[in-house]
PDB file of N, CA and C in Angstrom:
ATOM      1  N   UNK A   1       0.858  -1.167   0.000  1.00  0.00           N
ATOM      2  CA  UNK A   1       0.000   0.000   0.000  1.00  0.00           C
ATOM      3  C   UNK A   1       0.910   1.238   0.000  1.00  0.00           C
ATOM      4  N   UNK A   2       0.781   2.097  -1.125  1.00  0.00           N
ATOM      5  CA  UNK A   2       1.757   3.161  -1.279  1.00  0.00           C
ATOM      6  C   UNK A   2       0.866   4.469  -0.635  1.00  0.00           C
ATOM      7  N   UNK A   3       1.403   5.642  -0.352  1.00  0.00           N
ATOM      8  CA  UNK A   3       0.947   6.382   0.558  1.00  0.00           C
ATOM      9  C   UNK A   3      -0.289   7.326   0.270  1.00  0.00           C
ATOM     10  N   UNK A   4      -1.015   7.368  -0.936  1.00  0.00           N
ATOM     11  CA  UNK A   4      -2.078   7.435  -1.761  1.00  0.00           C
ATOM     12  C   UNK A   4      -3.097   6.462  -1.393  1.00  0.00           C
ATOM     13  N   UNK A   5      -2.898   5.186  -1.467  1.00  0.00           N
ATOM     14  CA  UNK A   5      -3.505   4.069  -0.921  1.00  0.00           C
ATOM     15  C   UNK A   5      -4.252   4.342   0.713  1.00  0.00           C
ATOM     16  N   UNK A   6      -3.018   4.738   1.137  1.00  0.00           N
ATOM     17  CA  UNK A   6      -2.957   4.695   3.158  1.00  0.00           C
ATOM     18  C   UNK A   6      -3.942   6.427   3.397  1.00  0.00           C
ATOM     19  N   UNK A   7      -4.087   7.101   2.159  1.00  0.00           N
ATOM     20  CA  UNK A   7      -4.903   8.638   2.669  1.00  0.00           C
ATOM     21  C   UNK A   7      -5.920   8.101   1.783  1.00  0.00           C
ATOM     22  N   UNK A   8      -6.514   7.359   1.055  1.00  0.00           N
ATOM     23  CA  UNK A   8      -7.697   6.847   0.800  1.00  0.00           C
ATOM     24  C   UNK A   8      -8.227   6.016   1.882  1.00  0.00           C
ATOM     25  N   UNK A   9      -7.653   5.072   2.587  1.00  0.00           N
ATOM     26  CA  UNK A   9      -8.174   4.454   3.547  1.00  0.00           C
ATOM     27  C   UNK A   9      -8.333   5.050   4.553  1.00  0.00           C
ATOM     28  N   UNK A  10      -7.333   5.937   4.983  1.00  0.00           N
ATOM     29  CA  UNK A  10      -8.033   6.515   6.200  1.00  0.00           C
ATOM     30  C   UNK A  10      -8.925   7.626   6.433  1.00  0.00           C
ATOM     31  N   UNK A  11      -9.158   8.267   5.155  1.00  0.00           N
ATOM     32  CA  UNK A  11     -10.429   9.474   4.142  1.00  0.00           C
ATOM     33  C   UNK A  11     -11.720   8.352   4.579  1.00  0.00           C
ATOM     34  N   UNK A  12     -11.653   6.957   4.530  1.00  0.00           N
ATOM     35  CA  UNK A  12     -12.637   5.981   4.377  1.00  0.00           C
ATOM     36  C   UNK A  12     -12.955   5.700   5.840  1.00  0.00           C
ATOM     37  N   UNK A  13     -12.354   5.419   6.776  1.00  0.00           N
ATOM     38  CA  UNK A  13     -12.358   5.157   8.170  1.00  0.00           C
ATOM     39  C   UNK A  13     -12.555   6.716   9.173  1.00  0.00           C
ATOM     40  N   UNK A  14     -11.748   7.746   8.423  1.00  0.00           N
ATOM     41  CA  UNK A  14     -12.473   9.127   9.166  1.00  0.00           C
ATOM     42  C   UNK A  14     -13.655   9.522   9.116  1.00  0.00           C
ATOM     43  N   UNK A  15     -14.257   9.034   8.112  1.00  0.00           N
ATOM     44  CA  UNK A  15     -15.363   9.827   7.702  1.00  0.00           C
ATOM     45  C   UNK A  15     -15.723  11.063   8.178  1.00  0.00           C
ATOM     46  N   UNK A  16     -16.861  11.667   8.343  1.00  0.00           N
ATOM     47  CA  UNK A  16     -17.454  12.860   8.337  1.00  0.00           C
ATOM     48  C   UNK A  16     -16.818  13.352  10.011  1.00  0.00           C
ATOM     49  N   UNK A  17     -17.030  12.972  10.353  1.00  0.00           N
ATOM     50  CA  UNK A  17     -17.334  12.829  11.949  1.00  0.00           C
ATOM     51  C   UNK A  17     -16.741  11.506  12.812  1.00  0.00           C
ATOM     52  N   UNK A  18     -15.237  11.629  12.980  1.00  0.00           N
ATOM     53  CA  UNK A  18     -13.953  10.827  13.868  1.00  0.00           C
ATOM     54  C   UNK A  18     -14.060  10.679  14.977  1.00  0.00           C
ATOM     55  N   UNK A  19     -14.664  11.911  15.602  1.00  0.00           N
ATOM     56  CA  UNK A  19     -14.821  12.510  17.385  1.00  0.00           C
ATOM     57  C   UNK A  19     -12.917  13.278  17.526  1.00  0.00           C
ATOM     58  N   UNK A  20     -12.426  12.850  17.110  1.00  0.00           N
ATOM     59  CA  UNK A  20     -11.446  13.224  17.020  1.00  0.00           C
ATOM     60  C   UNK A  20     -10.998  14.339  17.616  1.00  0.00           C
ATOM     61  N   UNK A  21     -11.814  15.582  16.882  1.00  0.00           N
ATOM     62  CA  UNK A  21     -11.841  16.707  17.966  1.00  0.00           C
ATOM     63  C   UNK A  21     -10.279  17.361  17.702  1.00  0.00           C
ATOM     64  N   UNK A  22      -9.155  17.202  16.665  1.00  0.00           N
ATOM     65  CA  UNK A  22      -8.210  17.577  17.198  1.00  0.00           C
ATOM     66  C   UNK A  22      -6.926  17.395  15.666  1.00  0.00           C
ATOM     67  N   UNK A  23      -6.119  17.811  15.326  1.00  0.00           N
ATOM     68  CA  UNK A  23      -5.706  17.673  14.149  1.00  0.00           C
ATOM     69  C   UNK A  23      -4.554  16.384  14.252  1.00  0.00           C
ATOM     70  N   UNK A  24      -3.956  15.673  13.592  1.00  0.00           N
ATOM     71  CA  UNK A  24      -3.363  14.893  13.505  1.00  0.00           C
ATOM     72  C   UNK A  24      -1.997  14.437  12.202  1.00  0.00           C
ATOM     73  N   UNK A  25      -0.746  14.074  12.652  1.00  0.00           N
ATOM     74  CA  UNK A  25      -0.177  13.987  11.086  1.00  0.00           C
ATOM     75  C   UNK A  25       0.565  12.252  10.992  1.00  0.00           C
ATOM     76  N   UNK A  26       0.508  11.686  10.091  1.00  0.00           N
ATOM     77  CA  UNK A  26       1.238  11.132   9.980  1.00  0.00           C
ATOM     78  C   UNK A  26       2.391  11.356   8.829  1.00  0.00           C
ATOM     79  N   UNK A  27       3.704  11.671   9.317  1.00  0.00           N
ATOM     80  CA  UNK A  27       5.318  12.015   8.942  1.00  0.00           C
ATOM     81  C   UNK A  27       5.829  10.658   8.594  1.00  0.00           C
ATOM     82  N   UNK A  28       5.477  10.208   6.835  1.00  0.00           N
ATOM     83  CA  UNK A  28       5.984   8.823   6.701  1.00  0.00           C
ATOM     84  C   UNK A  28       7.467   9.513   5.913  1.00  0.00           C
ATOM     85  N   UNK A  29       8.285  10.183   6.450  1.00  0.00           N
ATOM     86  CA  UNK A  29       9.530  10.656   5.761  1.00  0.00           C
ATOM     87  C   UNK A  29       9.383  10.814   4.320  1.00  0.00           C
ATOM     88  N   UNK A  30      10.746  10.752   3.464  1.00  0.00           N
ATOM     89  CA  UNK A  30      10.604  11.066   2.161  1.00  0.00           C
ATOM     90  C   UNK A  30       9.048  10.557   1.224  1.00  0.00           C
ATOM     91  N   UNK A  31       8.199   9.652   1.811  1.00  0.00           N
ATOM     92  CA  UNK A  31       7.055   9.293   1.203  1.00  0.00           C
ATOM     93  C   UNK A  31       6.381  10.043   1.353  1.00  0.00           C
ATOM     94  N   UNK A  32       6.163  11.594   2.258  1.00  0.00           N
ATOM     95  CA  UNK A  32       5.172  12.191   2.439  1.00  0.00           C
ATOM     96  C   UNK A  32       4.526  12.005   3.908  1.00  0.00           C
ATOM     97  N   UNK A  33       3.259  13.132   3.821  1.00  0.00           N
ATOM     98  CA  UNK A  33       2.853  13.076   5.017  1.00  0.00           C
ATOM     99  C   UNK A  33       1.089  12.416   4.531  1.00  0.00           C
ATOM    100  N   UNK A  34       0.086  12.483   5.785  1.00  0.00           N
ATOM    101  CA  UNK A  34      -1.241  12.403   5.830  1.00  0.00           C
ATOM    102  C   UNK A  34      -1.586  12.928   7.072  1.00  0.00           C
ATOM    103  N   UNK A  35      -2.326  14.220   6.752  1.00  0.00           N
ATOM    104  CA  UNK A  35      -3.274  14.834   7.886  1.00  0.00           C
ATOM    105  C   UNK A  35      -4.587  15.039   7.739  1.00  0.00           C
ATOM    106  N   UNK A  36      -4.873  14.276   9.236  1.00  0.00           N
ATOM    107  CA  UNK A  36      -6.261  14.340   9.689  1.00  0.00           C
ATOM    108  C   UNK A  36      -6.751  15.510  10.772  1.00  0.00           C
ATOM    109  N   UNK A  37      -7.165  16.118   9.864  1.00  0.00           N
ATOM    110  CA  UNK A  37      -8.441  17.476  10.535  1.00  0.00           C
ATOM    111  C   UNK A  37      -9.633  17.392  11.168  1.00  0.00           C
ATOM    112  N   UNK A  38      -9.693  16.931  12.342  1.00  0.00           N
ATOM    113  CA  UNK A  38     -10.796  15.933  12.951  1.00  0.00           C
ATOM    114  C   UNK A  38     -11.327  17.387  13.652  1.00  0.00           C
ATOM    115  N   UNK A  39     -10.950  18.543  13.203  1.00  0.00           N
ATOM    116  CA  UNK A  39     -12.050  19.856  13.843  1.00  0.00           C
ATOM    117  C   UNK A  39     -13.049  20.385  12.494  1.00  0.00           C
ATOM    118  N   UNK A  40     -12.017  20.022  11.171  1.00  0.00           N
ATOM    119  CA  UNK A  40     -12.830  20.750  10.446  1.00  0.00           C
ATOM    120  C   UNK A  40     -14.637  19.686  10.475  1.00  0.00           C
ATOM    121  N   UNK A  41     -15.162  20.509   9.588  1.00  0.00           N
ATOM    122  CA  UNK A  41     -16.557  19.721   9.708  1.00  0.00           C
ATOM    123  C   UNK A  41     -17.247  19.579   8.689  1.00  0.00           C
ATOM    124  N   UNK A  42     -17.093  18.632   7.408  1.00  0.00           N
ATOM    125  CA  UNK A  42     -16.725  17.322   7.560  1.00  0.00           C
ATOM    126  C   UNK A  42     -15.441  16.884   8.063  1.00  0.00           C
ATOM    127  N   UNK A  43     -14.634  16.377   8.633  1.00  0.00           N
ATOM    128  CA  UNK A  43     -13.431  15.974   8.791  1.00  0.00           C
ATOM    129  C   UNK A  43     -12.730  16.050   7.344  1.00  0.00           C
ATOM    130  N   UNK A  44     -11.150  16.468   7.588  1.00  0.00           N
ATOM    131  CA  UNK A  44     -10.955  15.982   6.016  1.00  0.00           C
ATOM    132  C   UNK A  44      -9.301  15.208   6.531  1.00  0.00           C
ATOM    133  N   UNK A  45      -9.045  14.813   5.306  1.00  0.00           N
ATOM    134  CA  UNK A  45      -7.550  13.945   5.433  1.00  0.00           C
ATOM    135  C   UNK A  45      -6.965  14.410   3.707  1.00  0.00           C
ATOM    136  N   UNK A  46      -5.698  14.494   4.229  1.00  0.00           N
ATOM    137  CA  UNK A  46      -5.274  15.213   2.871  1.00  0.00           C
ATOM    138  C   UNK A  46      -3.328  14.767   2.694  1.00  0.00           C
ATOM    139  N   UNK A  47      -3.075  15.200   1.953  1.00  0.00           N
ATOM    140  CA  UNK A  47      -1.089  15.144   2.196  1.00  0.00           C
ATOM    141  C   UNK A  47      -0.627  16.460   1.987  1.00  0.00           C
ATOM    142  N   UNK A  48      -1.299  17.744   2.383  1.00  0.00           N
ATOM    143  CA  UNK A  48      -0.768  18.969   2.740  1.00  0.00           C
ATOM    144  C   UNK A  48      -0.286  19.199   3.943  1.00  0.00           C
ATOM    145  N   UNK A  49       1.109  19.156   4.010  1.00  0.00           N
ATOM    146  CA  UNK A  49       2.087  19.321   5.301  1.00  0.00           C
ATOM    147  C   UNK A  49       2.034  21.071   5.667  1.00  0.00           C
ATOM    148  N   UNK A  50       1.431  20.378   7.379  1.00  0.00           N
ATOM    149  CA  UNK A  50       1.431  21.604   7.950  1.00  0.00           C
ATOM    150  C   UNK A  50       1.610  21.222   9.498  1.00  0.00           C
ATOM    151  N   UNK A  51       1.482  21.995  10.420  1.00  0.00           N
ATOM    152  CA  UNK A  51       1.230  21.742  11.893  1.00  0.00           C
ATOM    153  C   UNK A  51       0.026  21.243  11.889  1.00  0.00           C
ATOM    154  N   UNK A  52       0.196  20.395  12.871  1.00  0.00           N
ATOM    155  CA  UNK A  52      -0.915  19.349  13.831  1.00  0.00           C
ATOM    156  C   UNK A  52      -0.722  19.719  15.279  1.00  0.00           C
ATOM    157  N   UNK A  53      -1.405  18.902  15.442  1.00  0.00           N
ATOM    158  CA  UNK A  53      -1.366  18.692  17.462  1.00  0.00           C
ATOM    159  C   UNK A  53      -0.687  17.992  17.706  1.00  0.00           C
ATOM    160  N   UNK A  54      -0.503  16.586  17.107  1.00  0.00           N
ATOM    161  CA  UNK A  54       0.420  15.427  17.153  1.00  0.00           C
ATOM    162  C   UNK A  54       0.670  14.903  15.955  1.00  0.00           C
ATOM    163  N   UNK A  55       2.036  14.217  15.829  1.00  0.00           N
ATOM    164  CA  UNK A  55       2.343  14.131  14.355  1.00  0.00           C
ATOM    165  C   UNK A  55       3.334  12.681  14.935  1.00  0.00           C
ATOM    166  N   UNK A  56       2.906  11.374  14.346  1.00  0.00           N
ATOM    167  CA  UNK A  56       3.287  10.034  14.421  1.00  0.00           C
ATOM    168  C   UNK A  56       4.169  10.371  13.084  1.00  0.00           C
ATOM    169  N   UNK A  57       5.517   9.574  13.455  1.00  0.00           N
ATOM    170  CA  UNK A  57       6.627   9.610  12.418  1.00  0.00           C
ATOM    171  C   UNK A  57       6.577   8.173  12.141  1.00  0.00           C
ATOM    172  N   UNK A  58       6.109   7.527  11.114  1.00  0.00           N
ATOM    173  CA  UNK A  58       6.232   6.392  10.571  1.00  0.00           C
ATOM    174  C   UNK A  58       6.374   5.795   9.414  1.00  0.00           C
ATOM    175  N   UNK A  59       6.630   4.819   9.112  1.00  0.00           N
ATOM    176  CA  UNK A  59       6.986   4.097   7.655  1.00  0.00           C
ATOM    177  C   UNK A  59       5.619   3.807   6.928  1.00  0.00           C
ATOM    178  N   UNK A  60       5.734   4.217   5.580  1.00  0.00           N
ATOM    179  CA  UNK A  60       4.504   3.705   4.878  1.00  0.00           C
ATOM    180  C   UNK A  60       4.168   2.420   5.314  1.00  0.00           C
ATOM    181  N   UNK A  61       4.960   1.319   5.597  1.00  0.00           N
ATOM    182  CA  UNK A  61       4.675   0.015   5.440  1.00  0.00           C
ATOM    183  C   UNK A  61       4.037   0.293   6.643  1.00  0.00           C
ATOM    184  N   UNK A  62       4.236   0.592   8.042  1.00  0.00           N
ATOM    185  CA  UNK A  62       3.875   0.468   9.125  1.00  0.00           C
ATOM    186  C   UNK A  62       1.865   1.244   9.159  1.00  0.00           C
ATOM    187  N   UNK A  63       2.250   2.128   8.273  1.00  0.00           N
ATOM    188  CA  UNK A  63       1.155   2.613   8.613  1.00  0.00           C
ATOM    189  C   UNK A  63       0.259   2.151   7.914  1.00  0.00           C
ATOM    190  N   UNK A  64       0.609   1.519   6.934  1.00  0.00           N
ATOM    191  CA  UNK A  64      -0.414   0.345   5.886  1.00  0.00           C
ATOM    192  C   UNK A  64      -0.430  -0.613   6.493  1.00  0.00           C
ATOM    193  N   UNK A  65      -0.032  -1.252   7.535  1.00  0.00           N
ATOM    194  CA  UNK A  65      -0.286  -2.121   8.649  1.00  0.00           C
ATOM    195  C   UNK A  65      -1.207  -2.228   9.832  1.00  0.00           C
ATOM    196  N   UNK A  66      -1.178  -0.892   9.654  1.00  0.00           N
ATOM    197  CA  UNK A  66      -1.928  -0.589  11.057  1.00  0.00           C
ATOM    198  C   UNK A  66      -3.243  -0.771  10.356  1.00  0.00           C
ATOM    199  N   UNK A  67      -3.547   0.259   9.211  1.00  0.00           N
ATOM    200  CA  UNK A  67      -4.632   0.891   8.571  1.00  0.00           C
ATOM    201  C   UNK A  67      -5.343  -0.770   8.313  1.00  0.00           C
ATOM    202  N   UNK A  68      -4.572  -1.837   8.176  1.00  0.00           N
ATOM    203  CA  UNK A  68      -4.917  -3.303   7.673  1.00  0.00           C
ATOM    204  C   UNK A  68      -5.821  -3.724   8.773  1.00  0.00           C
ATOM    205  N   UNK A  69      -4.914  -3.226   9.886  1.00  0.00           N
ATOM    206  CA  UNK A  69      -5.464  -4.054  11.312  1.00  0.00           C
ATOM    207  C   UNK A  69      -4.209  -5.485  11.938  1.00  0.00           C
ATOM    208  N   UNK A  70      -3.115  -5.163  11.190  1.00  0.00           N
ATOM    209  CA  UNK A  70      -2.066  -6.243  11.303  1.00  0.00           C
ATOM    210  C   UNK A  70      -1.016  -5.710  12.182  1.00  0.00           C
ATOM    211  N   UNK A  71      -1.119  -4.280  12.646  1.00  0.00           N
ATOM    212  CA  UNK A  71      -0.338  -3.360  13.738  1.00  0.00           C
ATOM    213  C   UNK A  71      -1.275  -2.520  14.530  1.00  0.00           C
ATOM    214  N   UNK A  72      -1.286  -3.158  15.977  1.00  0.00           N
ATOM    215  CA  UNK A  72      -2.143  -2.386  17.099  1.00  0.00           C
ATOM    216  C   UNK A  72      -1.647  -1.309  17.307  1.00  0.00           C
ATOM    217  N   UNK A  73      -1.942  -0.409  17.153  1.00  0.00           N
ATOM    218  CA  UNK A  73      -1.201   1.190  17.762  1.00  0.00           C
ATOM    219  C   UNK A  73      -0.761   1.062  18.889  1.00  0.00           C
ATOM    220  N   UNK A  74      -1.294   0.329  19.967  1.00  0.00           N
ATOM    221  CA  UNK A  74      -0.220   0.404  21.253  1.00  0.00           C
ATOM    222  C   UNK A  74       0.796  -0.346  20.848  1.00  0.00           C
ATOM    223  N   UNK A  75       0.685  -1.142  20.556  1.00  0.00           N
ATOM    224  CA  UNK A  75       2.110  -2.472  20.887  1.00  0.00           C
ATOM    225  C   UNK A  75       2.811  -1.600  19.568  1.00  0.00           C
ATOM    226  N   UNK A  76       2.422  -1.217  18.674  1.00  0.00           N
ATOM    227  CA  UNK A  76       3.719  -0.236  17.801  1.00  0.00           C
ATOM    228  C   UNK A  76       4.037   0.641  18.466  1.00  0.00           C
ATOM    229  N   UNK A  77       3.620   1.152  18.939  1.00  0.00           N
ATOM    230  CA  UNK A  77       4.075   2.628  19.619  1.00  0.00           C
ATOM    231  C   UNK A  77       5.102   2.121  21.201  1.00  0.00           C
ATOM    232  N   UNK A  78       4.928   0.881  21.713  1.00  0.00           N
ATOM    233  CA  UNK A  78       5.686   0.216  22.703  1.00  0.00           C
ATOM    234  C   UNK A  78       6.555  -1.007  22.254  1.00  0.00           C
ATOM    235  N   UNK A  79       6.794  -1.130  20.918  1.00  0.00           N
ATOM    236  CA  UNK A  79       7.681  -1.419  20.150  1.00  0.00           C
ATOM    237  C   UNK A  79       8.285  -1.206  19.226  1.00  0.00           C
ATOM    238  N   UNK A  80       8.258   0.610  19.197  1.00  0.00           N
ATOM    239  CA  UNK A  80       8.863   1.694  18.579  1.00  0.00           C
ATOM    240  C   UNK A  80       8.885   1.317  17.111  1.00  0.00           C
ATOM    241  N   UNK A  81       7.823   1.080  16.571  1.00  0.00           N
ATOM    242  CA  UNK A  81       7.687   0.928  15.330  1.00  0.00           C
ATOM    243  C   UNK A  81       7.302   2.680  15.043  1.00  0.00           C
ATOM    244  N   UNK A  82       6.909   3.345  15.842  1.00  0.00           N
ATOM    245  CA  UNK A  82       6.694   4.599  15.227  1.00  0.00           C
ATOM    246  C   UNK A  82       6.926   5.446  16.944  1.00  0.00           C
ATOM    247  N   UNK A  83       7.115   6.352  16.151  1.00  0.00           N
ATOM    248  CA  UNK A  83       7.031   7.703  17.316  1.00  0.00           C
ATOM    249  C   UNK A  83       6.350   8.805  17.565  1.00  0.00           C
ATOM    250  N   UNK A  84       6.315   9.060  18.579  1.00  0.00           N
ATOM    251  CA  UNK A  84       4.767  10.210  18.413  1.00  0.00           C
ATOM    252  C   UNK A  84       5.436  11.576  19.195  1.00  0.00           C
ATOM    253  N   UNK A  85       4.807  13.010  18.781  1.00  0.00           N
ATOM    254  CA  UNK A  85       5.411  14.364  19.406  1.00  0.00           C
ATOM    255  C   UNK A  85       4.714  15.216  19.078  1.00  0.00           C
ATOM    256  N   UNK A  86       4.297  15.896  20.397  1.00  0.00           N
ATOM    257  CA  UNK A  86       3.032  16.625  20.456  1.00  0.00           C
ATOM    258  C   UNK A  86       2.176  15.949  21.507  1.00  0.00           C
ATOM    259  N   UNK A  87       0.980  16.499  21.079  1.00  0.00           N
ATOM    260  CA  UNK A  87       0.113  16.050  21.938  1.00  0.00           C
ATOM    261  C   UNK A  87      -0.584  14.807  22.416  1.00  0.00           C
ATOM    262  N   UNK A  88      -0.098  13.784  23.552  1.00  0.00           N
ATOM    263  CA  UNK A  88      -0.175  12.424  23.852  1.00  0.00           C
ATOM    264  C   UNK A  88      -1.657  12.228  23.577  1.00  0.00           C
ATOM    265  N   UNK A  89      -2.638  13.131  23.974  1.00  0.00           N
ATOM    266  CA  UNK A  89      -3.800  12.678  24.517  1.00  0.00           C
ATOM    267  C   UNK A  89      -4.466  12.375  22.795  1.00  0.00           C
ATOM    268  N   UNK A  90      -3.933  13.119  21.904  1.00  0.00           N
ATOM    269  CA  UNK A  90      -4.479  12.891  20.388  1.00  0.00           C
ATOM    270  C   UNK A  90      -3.968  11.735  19.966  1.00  0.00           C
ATOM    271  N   UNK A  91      -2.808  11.073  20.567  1.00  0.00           N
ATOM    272  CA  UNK A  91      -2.105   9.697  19.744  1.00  0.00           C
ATOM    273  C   UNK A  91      -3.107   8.377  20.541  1.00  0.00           C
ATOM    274  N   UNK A  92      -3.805   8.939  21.821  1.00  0.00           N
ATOM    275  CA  UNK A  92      -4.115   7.664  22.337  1.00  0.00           C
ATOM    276  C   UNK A  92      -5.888   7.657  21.660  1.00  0.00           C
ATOM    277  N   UNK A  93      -5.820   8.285  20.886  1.00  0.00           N
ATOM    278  CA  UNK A  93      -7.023   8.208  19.872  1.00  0.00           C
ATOM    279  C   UNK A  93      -6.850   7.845  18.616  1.00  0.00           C
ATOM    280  N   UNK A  94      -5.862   7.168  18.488  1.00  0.00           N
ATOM    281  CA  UNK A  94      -5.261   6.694  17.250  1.00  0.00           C
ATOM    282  C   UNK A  94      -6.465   5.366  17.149  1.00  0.00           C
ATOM    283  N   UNK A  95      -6.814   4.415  17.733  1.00  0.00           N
ATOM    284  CA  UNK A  95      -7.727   3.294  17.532  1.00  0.00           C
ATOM    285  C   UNK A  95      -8.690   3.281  17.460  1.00  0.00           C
ATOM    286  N   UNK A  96      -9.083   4.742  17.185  1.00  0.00           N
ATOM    287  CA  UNK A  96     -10.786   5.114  17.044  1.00  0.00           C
ATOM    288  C   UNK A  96     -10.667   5.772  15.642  1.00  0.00           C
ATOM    289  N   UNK A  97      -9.382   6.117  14.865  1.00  0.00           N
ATOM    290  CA  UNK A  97      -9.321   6.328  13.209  1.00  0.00           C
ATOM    291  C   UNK A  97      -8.747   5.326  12.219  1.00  0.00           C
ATOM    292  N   UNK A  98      -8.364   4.004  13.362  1.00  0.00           N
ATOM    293  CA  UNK A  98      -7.435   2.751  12.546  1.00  0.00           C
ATOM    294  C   UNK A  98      -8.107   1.934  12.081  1.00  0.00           C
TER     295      UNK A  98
END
């Protein structure tokens, strides 16, 4: 799943309304980013790099893993498959957009 793939799926799993409440990025390095705008209203998800609240630094593969359901956001994040900076309380809402 290339990183086009991984902001269609999660455009599909945000839908309108995340609860989210709060902006979000995922920083897959030279592949680009994906941010989720869980204030705007509809929600949107896009690959325009900007500030978030919290911004997960991860590998396409990882995050096409998660998005699968084949990587739990805790046990990656406590087996440093990815890293998170910013705001904790937005990353532990990561399993309510995966």
């Amino acid at each position: 799943m290339d990183l086009q793939a991984c902001t269609e799926s999660l455009r599909t799993k945000v839908g309108d309304a995340s609860g989210l409440n709060a902006t979000l990025k995922f920083d897959c390095g030279a592949d680009g980013v994906v941010v989720v705008d869980g204030r705007a209203v509809p929600n949107t998800v896009d690959n325009a790099d900007r500030e978030t609240d919290c911004t997960v630094a991860i590998t396409t593969d990882n995050l096409a893993a998660m998005l699968q359901g084949a990587l739990d956001p805790v046990t990656g994040f406590m087996t440093g498959r990815f890293t998170v900076s910013g705001d904790m309380s937005v990353a532990m809402k990561l399993q309510r957009i995966v």
